[in-house]
Protein backbone atom coordinates (compact mmCIF):
# COMPACT_ATOMS: atom_id res chain seq x y z
CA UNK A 1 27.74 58.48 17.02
CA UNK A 2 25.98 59.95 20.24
CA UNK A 3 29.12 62.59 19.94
CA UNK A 4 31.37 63.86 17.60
CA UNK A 5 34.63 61.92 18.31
CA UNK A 6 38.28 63.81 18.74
CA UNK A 7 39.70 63.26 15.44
CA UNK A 8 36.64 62.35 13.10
CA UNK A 9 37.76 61.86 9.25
CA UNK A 10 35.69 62.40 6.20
CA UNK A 11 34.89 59.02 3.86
CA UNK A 12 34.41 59.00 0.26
CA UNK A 13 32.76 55.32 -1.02
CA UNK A 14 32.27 54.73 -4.75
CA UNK A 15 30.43 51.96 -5.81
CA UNK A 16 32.83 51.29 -9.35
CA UNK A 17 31.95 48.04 -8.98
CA UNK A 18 28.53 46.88 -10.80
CA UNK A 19 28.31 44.27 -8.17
CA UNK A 20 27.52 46.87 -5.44
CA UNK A 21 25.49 49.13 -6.82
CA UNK A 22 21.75 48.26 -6.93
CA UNK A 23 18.93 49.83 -5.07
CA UNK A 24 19.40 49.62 -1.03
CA UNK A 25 22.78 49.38 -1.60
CA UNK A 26 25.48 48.87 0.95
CA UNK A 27 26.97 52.11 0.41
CA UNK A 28 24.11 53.75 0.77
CA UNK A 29 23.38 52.00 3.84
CA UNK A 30 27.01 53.16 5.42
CA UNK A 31 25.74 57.02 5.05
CA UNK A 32 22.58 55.73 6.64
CA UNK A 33 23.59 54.41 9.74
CA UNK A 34 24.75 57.73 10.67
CA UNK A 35 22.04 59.75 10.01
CA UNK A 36 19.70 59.48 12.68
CA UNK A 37 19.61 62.49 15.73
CA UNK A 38 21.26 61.68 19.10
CA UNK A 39 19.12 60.97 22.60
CA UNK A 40 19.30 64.58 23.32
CA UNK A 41 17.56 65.56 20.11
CA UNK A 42 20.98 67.49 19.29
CA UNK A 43 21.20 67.77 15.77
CA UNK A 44 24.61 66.61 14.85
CA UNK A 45 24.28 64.89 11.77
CA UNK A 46 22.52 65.08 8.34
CA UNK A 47 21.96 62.51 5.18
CA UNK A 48 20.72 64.46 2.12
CA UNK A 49 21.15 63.37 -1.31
CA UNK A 50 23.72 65.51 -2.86
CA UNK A 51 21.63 67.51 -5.77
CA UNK A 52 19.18 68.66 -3.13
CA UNK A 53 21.91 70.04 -0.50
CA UNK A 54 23.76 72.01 -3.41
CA UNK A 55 19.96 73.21 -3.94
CA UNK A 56 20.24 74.20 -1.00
CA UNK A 57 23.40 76.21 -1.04
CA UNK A 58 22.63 78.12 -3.99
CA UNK A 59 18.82 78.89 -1.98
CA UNK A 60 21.28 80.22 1.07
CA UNK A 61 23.93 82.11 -0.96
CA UNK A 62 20.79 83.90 -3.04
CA UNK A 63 18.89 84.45 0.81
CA UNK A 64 22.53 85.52 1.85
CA UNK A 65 22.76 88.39 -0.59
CA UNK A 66 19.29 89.65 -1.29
CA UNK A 67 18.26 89.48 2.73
CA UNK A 68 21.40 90.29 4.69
CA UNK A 69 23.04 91.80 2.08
CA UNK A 70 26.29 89.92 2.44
CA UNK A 71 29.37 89.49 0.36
CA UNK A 72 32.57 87.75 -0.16
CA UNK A 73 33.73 86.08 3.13
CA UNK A 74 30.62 87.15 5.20
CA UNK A 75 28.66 85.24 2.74
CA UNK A 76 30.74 82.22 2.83
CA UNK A 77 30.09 82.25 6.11
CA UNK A 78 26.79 82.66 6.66
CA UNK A 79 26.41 79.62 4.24
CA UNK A 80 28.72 77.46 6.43
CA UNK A 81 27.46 77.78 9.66
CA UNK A 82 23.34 77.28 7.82
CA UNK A 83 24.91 74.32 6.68
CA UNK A 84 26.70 73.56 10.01
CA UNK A 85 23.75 74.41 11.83
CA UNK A 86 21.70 71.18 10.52
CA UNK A 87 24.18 68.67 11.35
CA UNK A 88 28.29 68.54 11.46
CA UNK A 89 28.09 65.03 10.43
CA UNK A 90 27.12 65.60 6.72
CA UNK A 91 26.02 62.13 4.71
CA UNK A 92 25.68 62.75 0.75
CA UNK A 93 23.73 59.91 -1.09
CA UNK A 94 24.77 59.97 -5.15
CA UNK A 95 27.49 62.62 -5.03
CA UNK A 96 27.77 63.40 -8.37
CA UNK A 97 28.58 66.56 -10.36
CA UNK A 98 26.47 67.16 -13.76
CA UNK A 99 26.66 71.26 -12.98
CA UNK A 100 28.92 73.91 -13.52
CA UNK A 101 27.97 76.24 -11.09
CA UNK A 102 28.24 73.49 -8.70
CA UNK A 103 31.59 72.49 -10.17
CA UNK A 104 33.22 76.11 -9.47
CA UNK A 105 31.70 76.42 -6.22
CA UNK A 106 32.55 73.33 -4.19
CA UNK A 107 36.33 73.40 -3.48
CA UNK A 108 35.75 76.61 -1.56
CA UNK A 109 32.09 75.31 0.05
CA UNK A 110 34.17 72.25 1.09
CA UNK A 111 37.27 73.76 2.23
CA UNK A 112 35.22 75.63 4.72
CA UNK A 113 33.24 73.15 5.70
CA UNK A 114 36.11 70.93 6.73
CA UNK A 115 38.32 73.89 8.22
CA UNK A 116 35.28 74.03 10.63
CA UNK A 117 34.95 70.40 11.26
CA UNK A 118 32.61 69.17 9.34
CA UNK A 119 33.04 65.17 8.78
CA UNK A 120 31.66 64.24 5.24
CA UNK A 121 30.72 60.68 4.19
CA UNK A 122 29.89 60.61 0.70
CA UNK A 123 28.67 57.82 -1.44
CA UNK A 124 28.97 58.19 -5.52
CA UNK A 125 29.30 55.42 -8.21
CA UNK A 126 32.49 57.64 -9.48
CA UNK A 127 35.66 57.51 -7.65
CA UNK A 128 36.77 60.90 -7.04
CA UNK A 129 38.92 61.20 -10.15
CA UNK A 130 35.76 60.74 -12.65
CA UNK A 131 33.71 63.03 -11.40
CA UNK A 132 32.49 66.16 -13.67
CA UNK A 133 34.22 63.57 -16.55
CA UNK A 134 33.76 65.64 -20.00
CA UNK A 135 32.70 69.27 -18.46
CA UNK A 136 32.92 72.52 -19.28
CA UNK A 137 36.15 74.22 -17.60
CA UNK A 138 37.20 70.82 -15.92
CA UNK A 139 40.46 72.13 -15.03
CA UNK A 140 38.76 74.79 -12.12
CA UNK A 141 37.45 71.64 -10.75
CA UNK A 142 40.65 69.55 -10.60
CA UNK A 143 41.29 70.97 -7.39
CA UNK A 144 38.32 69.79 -5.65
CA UNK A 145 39.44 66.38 -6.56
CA UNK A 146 42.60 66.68 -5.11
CA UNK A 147 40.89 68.28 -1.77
CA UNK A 148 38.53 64.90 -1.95
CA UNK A 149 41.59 63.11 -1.91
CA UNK A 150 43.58 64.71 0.31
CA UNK A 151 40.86 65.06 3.12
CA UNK A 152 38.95 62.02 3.13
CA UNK A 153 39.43 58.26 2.98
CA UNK A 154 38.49 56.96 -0.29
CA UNK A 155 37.00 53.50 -0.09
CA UNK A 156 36.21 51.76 -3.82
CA UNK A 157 33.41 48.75 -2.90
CA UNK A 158 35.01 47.36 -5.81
CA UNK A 159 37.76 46.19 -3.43
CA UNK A 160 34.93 44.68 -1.24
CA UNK A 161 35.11 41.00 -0.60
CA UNK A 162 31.08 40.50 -1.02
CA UNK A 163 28.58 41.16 -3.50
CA UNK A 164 25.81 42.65 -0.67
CA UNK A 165 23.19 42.49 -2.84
CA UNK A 166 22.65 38.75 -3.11
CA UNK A 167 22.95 38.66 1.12
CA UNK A 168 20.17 41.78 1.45
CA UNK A 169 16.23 41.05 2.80
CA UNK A 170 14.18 39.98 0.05
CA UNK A 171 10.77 41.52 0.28
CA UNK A 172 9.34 39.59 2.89
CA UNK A 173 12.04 41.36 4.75
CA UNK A 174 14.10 38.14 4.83
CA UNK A 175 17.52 36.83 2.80
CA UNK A 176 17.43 32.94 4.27
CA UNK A 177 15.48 29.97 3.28
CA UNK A 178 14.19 27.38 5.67
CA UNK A 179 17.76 25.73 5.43
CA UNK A 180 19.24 29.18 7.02
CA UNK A 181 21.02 29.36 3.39
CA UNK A 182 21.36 32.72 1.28
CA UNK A 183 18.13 32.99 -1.31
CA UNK A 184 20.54 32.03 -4.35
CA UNK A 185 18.90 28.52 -4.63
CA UNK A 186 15.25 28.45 -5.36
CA UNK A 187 13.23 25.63 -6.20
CA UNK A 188 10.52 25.89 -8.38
CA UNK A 189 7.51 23.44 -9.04
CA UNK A 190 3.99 23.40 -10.11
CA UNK A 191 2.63 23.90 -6.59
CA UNK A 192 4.38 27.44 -5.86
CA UNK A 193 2.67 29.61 -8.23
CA UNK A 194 5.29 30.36 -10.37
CA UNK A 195 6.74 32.39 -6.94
CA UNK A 196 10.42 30.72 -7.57
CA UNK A 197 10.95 32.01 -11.13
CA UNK A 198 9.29 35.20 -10.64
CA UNK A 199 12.10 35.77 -7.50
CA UNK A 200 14.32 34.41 -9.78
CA UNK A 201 13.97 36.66 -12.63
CA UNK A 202 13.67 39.79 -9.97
CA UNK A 203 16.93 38.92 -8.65
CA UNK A 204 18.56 38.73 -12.42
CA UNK A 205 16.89 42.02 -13.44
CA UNK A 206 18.42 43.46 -9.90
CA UNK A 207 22.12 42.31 -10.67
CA UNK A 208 21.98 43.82 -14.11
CA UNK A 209 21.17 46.58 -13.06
CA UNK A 210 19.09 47.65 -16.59
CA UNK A 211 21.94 47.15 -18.48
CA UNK A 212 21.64 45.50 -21.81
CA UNK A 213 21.55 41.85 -22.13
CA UNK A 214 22.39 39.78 -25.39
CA UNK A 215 24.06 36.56 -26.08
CA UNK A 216 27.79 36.26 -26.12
CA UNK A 217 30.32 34.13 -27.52
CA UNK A 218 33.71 33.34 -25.41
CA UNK A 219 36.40 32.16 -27.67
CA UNK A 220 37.99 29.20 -25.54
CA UNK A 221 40.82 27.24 -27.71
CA UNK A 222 39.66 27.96 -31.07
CA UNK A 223 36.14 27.06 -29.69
CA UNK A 224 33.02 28.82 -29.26
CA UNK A 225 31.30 28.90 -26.34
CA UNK A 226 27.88 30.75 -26.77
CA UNK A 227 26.10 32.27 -23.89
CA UNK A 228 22.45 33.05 -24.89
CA UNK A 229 22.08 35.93 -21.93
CA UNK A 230 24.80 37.81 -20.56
CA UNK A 231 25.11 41.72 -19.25
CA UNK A 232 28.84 42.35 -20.27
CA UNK A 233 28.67 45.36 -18.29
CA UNK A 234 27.73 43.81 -14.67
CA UNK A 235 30.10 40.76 -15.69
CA UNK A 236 26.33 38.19 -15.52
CA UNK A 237 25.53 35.44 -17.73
CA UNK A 238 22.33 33.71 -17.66
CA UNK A 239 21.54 29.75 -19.20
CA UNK A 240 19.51 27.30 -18.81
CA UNK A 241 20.81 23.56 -17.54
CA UNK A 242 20.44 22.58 -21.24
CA UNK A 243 22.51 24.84 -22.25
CA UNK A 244 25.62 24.08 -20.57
CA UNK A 245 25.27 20.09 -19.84
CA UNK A 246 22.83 18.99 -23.03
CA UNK A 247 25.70 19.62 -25.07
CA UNK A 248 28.98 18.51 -25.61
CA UNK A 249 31.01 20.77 -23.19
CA UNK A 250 34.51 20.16 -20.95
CA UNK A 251 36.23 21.90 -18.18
CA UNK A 252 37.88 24.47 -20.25
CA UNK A 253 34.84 25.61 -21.52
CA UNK A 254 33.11 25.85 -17.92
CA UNK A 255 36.40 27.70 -16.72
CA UNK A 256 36.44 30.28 -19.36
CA UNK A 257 32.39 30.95 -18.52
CA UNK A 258 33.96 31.25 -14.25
CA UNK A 259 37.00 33.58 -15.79
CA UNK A 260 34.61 35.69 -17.75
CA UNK A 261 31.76 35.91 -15.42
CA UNK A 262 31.26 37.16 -11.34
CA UNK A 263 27.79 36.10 -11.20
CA UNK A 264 26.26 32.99 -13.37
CA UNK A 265 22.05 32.23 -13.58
CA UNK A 266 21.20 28.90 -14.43
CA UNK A 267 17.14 28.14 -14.43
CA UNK A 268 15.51 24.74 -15.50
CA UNK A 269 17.54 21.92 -13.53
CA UNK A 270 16.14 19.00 -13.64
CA UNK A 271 16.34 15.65 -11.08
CA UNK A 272 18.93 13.64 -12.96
CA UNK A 273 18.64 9.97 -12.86
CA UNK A 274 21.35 7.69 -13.16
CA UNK A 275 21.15 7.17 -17.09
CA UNK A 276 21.32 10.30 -17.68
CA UNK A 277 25.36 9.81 -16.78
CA UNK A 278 26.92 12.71 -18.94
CA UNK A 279 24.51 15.37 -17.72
CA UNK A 280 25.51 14.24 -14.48
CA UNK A 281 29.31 14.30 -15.16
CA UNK A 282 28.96 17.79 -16.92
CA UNK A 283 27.16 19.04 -13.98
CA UNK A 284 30.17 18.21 -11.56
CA UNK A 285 32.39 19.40 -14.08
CA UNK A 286 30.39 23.11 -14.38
CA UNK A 287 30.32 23.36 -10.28
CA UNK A 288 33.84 22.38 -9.87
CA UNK A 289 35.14 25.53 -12.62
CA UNK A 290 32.74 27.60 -11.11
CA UNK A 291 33.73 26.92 -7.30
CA UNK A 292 37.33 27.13 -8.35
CA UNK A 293 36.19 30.95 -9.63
CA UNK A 294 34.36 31.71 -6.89
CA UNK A 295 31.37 32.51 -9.13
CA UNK A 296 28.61 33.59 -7.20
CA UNK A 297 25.99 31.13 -8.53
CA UNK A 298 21.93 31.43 -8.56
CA UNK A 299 19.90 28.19 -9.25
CA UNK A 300 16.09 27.54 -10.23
CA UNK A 301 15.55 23.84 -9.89
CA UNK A 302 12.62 21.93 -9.69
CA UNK A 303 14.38 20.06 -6.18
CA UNK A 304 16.85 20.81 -3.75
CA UNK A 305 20.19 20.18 -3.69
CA UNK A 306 20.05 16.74 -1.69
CA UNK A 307 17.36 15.22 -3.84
CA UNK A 308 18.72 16.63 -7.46
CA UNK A 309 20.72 13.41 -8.32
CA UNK A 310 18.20 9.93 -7.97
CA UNK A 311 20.04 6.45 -7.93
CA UNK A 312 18.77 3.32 -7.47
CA UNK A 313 20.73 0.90 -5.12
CA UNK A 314 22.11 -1.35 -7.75
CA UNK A 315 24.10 2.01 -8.77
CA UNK A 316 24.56 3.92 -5.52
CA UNK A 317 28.36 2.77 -5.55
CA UNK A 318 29.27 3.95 -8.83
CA UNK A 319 31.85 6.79 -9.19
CA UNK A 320 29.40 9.04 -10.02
CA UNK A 321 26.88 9.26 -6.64
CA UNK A 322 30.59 9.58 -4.88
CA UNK A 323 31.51 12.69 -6.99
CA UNK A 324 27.98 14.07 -6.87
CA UNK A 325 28.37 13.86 -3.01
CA UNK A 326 30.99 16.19 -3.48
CA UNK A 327 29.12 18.73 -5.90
CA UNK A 328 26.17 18.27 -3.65
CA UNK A 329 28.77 19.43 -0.97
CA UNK A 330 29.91 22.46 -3.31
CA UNK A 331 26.63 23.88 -4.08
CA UNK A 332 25.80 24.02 -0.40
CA UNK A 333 28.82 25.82 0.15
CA UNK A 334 27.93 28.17 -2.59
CA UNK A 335 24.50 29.43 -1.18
CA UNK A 336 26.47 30.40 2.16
CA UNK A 337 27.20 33.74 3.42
CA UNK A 338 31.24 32.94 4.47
CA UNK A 339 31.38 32.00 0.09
CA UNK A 340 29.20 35.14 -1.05
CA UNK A 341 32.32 36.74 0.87
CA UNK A 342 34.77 35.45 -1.26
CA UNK A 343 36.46 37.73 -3.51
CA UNK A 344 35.75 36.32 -7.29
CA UNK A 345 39.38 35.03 -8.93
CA UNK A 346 38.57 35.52 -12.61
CA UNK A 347 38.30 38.28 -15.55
CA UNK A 348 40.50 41.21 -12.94
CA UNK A 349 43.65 38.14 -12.89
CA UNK A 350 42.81 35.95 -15.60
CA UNK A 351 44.92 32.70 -15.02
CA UNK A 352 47.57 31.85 -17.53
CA UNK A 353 47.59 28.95 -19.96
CA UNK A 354 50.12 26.30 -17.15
CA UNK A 355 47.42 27.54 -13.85
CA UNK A 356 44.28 26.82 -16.29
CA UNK A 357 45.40 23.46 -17.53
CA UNK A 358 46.26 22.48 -13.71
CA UNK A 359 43.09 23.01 -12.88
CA UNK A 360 41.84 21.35 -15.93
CA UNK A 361 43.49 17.90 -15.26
CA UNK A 362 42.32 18.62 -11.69
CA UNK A 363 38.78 18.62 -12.76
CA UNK A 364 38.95 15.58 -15.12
């Protein structure tokens, strides 16, 4: 904004979802775009990460008392228009409340803020109603949750349709490959320096976020499917290509890895020749479930995507090259923006036994 508009309304974005929150993340980058000074040098706005403007506060109500000797209301207000004074437009990065004194003091800091129109935009990874979880004299700060509520429009990324953080510039300040395609695909071989799994890896330890990784086992049928990296917290499994098409493995087991999981790593795929028939018809199987899912899918292979399955023309009418051309199709698909944007269909509305064994026969 050049100018505050006529009826400006205070935002509140929580990043719930582990999908969204990751360094340079896109709710940070909301409260950024409106933190920069109008062409008349005016002042109007202010981004300031939320423990250093209640710093700030206290600083002002302690100046407030032991300079100009104010009290009660007059001190209030002296605070408010400092504040004010700095920007009316005020942008918190990681509002969160760890602080007790902070806790008793913002329903009345905020109230006055917004009475004088101030427009907040907030960003937290706590939806209003979990924040100060577990502290002391919770009950005085109920209220403040309720004028959060009440005042400003509450926006949870976990209702957002794209995972921003596989779309973002990589650090050569760029998030396509030479195929204008979505760096979720990267091909490693002996002449890139290792530069494919090392971006790889990066991108892994981004999307967990630190969390802790350790196999899994999904139960599917009676079955065991074992996943040999997987951060249940951020809803991300990693394998290798052995260890999901080396092995016997079906359609129910690749659907129950798309139901459990938003986000699925798989490093080391090969080329796959003709003979090699079952890896082949495993591999269409696995991008099929996961497609279905819209699982967001990230790939080392040693080629691309057009050269990963090698026939010979005695065998380049078999069922298989067809069906490939289709999976070939799919994982294109999947490195795009418009499919990043699709909303994942598992774990939140886990399909029932009839809708799974549709898509089963489907599949097969």
């Amino acid at each position: 904004y050049n100018s505050l508009p006529d009826n400006p309304s205070s935002s509140y974005v929580n990043d719930d979802d582990p999908k969204t929150t990751a360094p340079a993340n896109n709710s940070s980058s909301s409260s950024s775009s409106l933190s920069t000074r109008n062409n008349n040098k005016i002042n109007i706005k202010q981004k300031v990460h939320f423990h250093k403007f209640m710093l700030n506060i206290h600083k002002s109500i302690h100046t407030a008392k032991t300079t100009h000797s104010l009290t009660g209301n007059a001190l209030i207000n002296h605070v408010i228009q400092t504040t004010l004074s700095h920007g009316k437009i005020i942008c918190f990065d990681e509002f969160q409340v760890t602080d007790i004194a902070d806790a008793l003091l913002l329903k009345r800091l905020f109230t006055a803020l917004l009475e004088r129109g101030a427009v907040v935009v907030a960003t937290s990874n706590r939806p209003p109603c979990d924040l100060y979880k577990g502290g002391l004299q919770r009950d005085l700060f109920i209220p403040f949750i309720d004028l959060l509520e009440e005042e400003c429009c509450v926006v949870s990324m976990w209702e957002s349709e794209m995972d921003y953080r596989l779309v973002q510039k990589d650090e050569e300040g760029d998030s396509y490959d030479d195929s204008g395609k979505q760096r979720v695909y990267f091909v490693g071989n002996d002449g890139d320096d290792g530069k494919a799994k090392r971006r790889f890896d990066k991108l892994f330890h981004v999307l967990t976020k630190g969390s802790e990784i350790r196999p899994m086992v999904l139960d599917v049928q009676g079955r065991e499917v074992k996943v040999p990296m997987a951060s249940e917290e951020c809803d991300i499994a990693r394998f290798s290509f052995r260890d999901l098409c080396a092995k016997a493995a079906g359609a129910a087991d690749y659907l129950a890895i798309g139901e459990r999981f938003h986000t699925v790593f798989i490093e080391n795929v090969p080329k796959l020749q003709y003979h090699e028939v079952n890896l082949v018809r495993r591999w269409i199987t696995l991008i099929d479930a996961l497609y279905e899912n819209h699982v967001k899918l990230v790939i080392l292979a040693e080629t691309k995507p057009e050269e990963m399955f090698q026939v010979d023309l005695e065998n380049e009418h078999c069922d298989e090259v067809f069906a490939f051309d289709r999976t070939r199709s799919r994982m294109e698909e999947m490195r795009s923006e418009n499919y990043l944007r699709k909303k994942w269909t598992g774990h939140v509305q886990l399909r029932d036994d009839v809708d799974r064994a549709k898509q089963i026969d489907y599949m097969q």
